[in-house]
Protein backbone atom coordinates (compact mmCIF):
# COMPACT_ATOMS: atom_id res chain seq x y z
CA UNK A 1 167.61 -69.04 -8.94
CA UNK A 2 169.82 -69.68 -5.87
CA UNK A 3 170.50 -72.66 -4.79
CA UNK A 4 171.86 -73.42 -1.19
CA UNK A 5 173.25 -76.89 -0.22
CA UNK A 6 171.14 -78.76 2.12
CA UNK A 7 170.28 -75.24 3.69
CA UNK A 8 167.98 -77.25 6.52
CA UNK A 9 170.65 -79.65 7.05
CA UNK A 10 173.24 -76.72 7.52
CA UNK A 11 171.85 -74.30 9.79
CA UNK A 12 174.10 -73.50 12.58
CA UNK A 13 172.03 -73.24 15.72
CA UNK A 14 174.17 -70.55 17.44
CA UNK A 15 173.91 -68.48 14.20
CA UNK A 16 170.22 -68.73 14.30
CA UNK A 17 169.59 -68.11 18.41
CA UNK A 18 171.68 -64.82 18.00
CA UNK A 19 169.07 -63.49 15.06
CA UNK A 20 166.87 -64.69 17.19
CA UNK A 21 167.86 -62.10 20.02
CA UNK A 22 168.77 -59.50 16.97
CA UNK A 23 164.77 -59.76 15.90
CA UNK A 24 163.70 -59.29 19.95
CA UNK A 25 161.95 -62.69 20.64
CA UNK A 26 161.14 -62.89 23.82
CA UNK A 27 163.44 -64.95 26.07
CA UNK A 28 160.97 -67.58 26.65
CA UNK A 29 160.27 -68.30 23.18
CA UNK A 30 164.34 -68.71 22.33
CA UNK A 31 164.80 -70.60 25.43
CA UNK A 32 161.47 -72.82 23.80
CA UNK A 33 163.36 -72.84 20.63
CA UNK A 34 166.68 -74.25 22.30
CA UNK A 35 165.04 -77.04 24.24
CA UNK A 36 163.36 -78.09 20.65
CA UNK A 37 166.98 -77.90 18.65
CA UNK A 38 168.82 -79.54 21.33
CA UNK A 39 169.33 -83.16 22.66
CA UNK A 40 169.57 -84.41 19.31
CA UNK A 41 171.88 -87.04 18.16
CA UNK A 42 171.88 -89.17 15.33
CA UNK A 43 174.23 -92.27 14.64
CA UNK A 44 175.33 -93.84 11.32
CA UNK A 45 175.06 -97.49 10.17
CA UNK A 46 177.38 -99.70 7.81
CA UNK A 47 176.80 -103.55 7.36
CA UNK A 48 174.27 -104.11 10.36
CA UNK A 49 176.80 -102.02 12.74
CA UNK A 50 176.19 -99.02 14.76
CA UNK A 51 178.57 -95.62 15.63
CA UNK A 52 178.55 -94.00 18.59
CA UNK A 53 175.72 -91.75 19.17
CA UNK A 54 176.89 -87.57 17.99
CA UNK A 55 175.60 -85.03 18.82
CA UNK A 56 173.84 -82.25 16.06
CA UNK A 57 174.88 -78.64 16.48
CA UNK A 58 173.55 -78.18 13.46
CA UNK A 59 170.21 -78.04 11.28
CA UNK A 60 166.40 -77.81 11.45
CA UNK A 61 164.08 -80.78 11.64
CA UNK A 62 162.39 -80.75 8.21
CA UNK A 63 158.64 -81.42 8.62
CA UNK A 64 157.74 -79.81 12.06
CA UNK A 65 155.73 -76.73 11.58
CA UNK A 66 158.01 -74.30 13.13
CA UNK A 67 161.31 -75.30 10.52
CA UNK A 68 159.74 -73.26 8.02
CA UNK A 69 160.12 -70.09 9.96
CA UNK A 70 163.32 -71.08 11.87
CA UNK A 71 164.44 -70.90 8.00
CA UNK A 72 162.98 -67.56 7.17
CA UNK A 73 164.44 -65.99 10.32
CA UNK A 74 167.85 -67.46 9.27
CA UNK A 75 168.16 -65.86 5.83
CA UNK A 76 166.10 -62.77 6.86
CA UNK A 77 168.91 -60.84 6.93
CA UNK A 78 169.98 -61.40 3.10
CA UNK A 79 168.89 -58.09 0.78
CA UNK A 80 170.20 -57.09 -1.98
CA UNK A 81 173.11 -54.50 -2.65
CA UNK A 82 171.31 -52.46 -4.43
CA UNK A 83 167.56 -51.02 -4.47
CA UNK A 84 166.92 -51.93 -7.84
CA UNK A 85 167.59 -55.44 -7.60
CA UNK A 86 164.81 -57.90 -5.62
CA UNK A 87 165.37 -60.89 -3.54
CA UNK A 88 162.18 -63.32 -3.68
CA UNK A 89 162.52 -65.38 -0.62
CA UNK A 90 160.14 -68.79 -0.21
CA UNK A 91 161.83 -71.02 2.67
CA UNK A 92 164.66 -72.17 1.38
CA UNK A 93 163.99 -71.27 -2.63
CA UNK A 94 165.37 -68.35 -3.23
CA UNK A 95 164.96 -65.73 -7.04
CA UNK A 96 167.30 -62.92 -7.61
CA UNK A 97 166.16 -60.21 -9.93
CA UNK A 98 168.21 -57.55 -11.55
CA UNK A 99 166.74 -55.62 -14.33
CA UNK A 100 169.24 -53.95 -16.99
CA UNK A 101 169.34 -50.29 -15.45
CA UNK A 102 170.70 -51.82 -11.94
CA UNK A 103 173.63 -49.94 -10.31
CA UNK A 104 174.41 -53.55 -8.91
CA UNK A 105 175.03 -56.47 -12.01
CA UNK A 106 173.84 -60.21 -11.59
CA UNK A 107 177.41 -61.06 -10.77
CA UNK A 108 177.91 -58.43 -7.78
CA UNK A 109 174.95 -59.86 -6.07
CA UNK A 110 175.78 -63.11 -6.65
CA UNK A 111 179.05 -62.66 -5.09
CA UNK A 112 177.25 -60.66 -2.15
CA UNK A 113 175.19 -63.63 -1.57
CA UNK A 114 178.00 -65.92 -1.77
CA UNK A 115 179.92 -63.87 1.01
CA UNK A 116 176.80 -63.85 3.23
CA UNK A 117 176.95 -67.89 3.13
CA UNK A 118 179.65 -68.40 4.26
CA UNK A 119 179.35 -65.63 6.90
CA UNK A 120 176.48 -67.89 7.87
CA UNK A 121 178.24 -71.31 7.39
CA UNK A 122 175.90 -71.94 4.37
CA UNK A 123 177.23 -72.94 1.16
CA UNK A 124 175.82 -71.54 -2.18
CA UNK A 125 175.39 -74.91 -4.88
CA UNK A 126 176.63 -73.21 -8.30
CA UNK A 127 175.78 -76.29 -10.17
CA UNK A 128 172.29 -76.25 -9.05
CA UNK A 129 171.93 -72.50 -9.05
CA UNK A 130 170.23 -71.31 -12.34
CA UNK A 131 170.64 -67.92 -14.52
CA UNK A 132 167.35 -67.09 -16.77
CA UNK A 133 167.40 -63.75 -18.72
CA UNK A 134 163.83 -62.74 -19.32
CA UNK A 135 163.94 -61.06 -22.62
CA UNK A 136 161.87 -60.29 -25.97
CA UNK A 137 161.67 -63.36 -28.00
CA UNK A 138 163.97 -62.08 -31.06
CA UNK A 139 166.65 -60.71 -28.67
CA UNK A 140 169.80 -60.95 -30.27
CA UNK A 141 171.97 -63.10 -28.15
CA UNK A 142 175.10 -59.59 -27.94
CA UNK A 143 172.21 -57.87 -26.37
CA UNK A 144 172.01 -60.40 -23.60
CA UNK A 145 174.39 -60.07 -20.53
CA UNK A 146 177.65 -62.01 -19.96
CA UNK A 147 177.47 -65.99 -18.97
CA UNK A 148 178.16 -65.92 -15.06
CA UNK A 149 181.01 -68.12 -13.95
CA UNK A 150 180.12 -71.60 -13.32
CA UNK A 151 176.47 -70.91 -13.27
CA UNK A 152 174.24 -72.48 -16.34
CA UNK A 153 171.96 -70.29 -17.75
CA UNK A 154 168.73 -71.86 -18.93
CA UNK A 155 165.69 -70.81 -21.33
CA UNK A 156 162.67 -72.18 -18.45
CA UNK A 157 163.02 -72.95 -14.88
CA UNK A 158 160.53 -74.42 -12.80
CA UNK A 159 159.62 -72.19 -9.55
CA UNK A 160 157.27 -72.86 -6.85
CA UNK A 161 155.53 -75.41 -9.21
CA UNK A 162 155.53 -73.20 -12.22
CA UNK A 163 157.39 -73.10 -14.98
CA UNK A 164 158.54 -69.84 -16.27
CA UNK A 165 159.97 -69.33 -19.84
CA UNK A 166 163.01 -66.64 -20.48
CA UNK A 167 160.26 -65.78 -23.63
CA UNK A 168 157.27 -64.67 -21.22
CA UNK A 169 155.53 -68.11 -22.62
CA UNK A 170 153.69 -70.95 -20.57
CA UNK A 171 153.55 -73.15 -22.78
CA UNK A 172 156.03 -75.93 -20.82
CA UNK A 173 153.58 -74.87 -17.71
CA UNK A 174 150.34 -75.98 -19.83
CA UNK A 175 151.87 -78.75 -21.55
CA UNK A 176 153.15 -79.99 -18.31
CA UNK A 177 149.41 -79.29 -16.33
CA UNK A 178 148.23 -81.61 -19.62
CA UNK A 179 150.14 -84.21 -19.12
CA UNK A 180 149.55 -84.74 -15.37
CA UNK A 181 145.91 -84.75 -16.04
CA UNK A 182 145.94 -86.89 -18.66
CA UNK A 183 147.75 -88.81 -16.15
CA UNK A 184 145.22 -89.31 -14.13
CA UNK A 185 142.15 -90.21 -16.74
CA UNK A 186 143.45 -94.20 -15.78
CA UNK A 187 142.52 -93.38 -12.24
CA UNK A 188 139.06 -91.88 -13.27
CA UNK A 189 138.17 -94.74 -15.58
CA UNK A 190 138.91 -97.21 -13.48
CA UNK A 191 136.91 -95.54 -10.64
CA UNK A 192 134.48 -95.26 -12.75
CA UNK A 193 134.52 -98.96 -14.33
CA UNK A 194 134.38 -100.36 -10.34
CA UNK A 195 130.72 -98.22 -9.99
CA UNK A 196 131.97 -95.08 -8.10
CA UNK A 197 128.41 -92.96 -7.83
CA UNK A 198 128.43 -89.81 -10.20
CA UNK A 199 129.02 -87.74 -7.02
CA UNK A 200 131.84 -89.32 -5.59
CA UNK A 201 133.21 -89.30 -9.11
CA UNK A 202 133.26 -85.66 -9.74
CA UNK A 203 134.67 -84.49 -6.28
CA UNK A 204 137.42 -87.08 -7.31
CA UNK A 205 137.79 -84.80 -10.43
CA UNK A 206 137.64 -81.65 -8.51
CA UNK A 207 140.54 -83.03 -6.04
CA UNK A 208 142.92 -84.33 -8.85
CA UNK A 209 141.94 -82.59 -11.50
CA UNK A 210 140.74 -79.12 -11.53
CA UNK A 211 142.62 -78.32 -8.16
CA UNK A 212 145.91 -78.71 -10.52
CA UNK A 213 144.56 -76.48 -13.24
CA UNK A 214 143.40 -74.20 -10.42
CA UNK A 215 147.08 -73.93 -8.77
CA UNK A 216 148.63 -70.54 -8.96
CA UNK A 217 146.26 -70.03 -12.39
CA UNK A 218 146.21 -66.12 -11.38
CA UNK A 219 150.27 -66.01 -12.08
CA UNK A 220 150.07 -67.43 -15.35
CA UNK A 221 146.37 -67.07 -16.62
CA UNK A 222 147.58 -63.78 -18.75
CA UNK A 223 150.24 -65.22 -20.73
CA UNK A 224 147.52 -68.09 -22.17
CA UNK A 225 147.09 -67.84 -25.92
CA UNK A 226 143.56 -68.70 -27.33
CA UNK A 227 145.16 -72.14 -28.79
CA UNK A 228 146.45 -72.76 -24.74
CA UNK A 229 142.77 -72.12 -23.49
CA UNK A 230 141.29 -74.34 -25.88
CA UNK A 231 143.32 -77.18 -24.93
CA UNK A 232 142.12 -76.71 -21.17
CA UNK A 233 138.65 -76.63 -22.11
CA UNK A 234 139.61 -80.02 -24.60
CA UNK A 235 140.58 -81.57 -21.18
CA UNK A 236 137.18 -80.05 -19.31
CA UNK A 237 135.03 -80.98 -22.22
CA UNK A 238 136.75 -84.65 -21.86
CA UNK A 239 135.77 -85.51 -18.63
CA UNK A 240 131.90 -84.76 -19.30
CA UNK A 241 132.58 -87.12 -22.47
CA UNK A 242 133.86 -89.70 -19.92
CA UNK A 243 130.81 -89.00 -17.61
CA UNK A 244 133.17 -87.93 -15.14
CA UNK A 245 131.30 -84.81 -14.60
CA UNK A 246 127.36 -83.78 -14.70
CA UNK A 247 128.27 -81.01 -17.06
CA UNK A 248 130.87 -79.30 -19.38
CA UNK A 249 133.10 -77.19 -16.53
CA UNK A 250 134.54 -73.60 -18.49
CA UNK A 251 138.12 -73.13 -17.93
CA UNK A 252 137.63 -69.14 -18.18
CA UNK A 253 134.90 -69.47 -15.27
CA UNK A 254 137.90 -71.17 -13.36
CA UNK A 255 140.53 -68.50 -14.07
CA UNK A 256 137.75 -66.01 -13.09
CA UNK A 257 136.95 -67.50 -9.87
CA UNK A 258 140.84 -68.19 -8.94
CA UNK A 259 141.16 -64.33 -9.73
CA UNK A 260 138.20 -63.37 -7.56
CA UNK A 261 139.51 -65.66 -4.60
CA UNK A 262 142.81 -63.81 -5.04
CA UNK A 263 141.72 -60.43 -5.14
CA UNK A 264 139.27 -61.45 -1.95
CA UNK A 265 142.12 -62.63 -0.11
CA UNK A 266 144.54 -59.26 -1.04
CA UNK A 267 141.86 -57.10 0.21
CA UNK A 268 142.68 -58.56 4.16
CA UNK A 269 144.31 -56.59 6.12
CA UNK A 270 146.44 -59.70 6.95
CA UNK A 271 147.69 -60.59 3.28
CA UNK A 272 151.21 -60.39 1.98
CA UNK A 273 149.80 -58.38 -1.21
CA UNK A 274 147.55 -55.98 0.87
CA UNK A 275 149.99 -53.03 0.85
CA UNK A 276 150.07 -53.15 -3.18
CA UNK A 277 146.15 -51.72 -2.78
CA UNK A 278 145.54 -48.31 -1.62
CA UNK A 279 142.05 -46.60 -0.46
CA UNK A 280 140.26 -44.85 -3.21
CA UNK A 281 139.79 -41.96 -2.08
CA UNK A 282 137.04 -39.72 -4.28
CA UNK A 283 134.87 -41.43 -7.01
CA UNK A 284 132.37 -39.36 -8.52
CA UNK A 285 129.21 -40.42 -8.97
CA UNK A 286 128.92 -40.29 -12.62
CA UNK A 287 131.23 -43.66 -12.86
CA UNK A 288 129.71 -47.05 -12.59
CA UNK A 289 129.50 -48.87 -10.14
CA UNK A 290 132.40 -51.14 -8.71
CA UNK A 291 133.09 -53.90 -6.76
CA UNK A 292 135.76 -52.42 -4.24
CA UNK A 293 136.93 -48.98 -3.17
CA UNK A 294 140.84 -49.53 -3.84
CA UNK A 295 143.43 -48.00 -6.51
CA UNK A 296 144.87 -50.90 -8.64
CA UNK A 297 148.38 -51.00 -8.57
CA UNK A 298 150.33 -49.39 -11.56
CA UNK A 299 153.97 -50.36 -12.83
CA UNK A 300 156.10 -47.25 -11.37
CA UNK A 301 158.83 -47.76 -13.74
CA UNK A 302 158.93 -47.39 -17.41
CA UNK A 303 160.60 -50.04 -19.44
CA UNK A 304 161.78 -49.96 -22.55
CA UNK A 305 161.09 -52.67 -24.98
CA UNK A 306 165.00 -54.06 -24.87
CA UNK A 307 165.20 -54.20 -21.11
CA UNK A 308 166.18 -57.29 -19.81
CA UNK A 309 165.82 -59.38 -16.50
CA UNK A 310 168.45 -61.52 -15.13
């Protein structure tokens, strides 16, 4: 998990306008972007006193809808050294992936990465940037790969809003999901005790609570043990006690619905995920009946029960 310092803060603007011609945008829209990224100044102050005004050659204004993609556009041209290895890129979060059988080790890439900062006056944060080797539970720890330089490696790491164990369990995910919710029970009894209608109270429940449970629930639904479900449906089963809801809500009809929704939005044309579904081609008319005309994807590569991901 790579971590770059103040990567917003630190893009160079004549770095990003000459991707910006690399990727063929069309004059206007650079000349667009330009206007937006210049005339910007910003001045510091110290004990009710003023500097003089300076000018920024540098950075993207966080919150304005097109910083996102300025971002994207800036790293776009990071990729791995080797094939085997992935880059997951998310704005400015950013997960490196090697597997065991890489030509290309953790460390290589790393240093690749490195390189490519400061080609693009970016600065990698070691201390912030995270090593997690996804492994069997009983791995012995000579099995594991070296310790990188200056780089701490950690058993879970939080990612997008969930929290991924180096033992395939989500049980720090759950717990954490819990303890939010619980969280929030206050708000619900006290909404409750001042005479919020049964109605108002149960969208409240839907927007505070379920949405949570319901975030990303396709990425991590498989890894829930029967004990982990059960303590979702405790929580679901709680808020009917608390006549919070009209009736007991299953938390395996919400996982099924989230994967529905997901599968629904993969089948678009339009979706990130689309290209992992191919037309089915023959089906003979023998099998039952399904609910869409695609292939499912497969795992292409076979790994063996001591492989490792870094």
């Amino acid at each position: 998990m790579i971590d770059f310092t103040k990567a917003f803060d630190t893009a160079d603007h004549a770095i990003l306008v000459s991707k910006l011609v690399a990727y063929n945008v069309s004059p206007p829209v650079i000349n667009w972007i330009i206007s937006f990224l210049s005339s910007r100044s910003q001045v510091c102050k110290v004990n009710g006193h003023y500097s003089n005004p300076c000018t920024i050659n540098r950075g993207i204004v966080q919150g304005s809808a097109i910083g996102p993609q300025l971002y994207i556009l800036m790293k776009g041209d990071l990729k791995p050294l080797s094939s085997d290895n992935i880059l997951v890129k998310y704005a400015d979060d950013i997960i490196l992936l090697v597997p065991e059988n890489s030509t290309v080790d953790t460390a290589t890439e790393l240093c690749h990465t490195q390189a490519w900062a400061v080609a693009n006056k970016l600065g990698v944060n070691t201390k912030k940037t995270k090593e997690m080797v996804l492994r069997q539970p009983r791995a012995r720890s000579h099995y594991l790969p070296p310790v990188l330089d200056d780089v701490e490696r950690v058993a879970s790491a939080k990612f997008l809003g969930v929290i991924f164990q180096d033992n395939f369990k989500i049980d720090l995910h759950v717990n954490s999901i819990l303890s939010q919710c619980n969280h929030r029970f206050y708000l619900l009894k006290l909404l409750r005790s001042q005479g919020m209608s049964a109605v108002q109270l149960e969208q409240i429940v839907q927007a505070i609570i379920v949405s949570r449970i319901r975030y990303a629930l396709p990425a991590w639904s498989g890894f829930l043990t029967v004990e982990l479900m059960n303590k979702f449906q405790s929580t679901l089963k709680r808020l009917y006690r608390f006549n919070c809801t009209t009736q007991i809500m299953s938390f395996n009809d919400i996982a099924e619905s989230c994967s529905r929704d997901l599968f629904h939005s993969i089948t678009k044309c339009g979706h990130c995920l689309h290209e992992l579904l191919s037309c089915y081609a023959e089906r003979p008319d023998s099998l039952r009946p399904r609910g869409h005309d695609y292939v499912l994807p497969v795992c292409s590569k076979k790994i063996a029960l001591t492989v490792f991901f870094s």
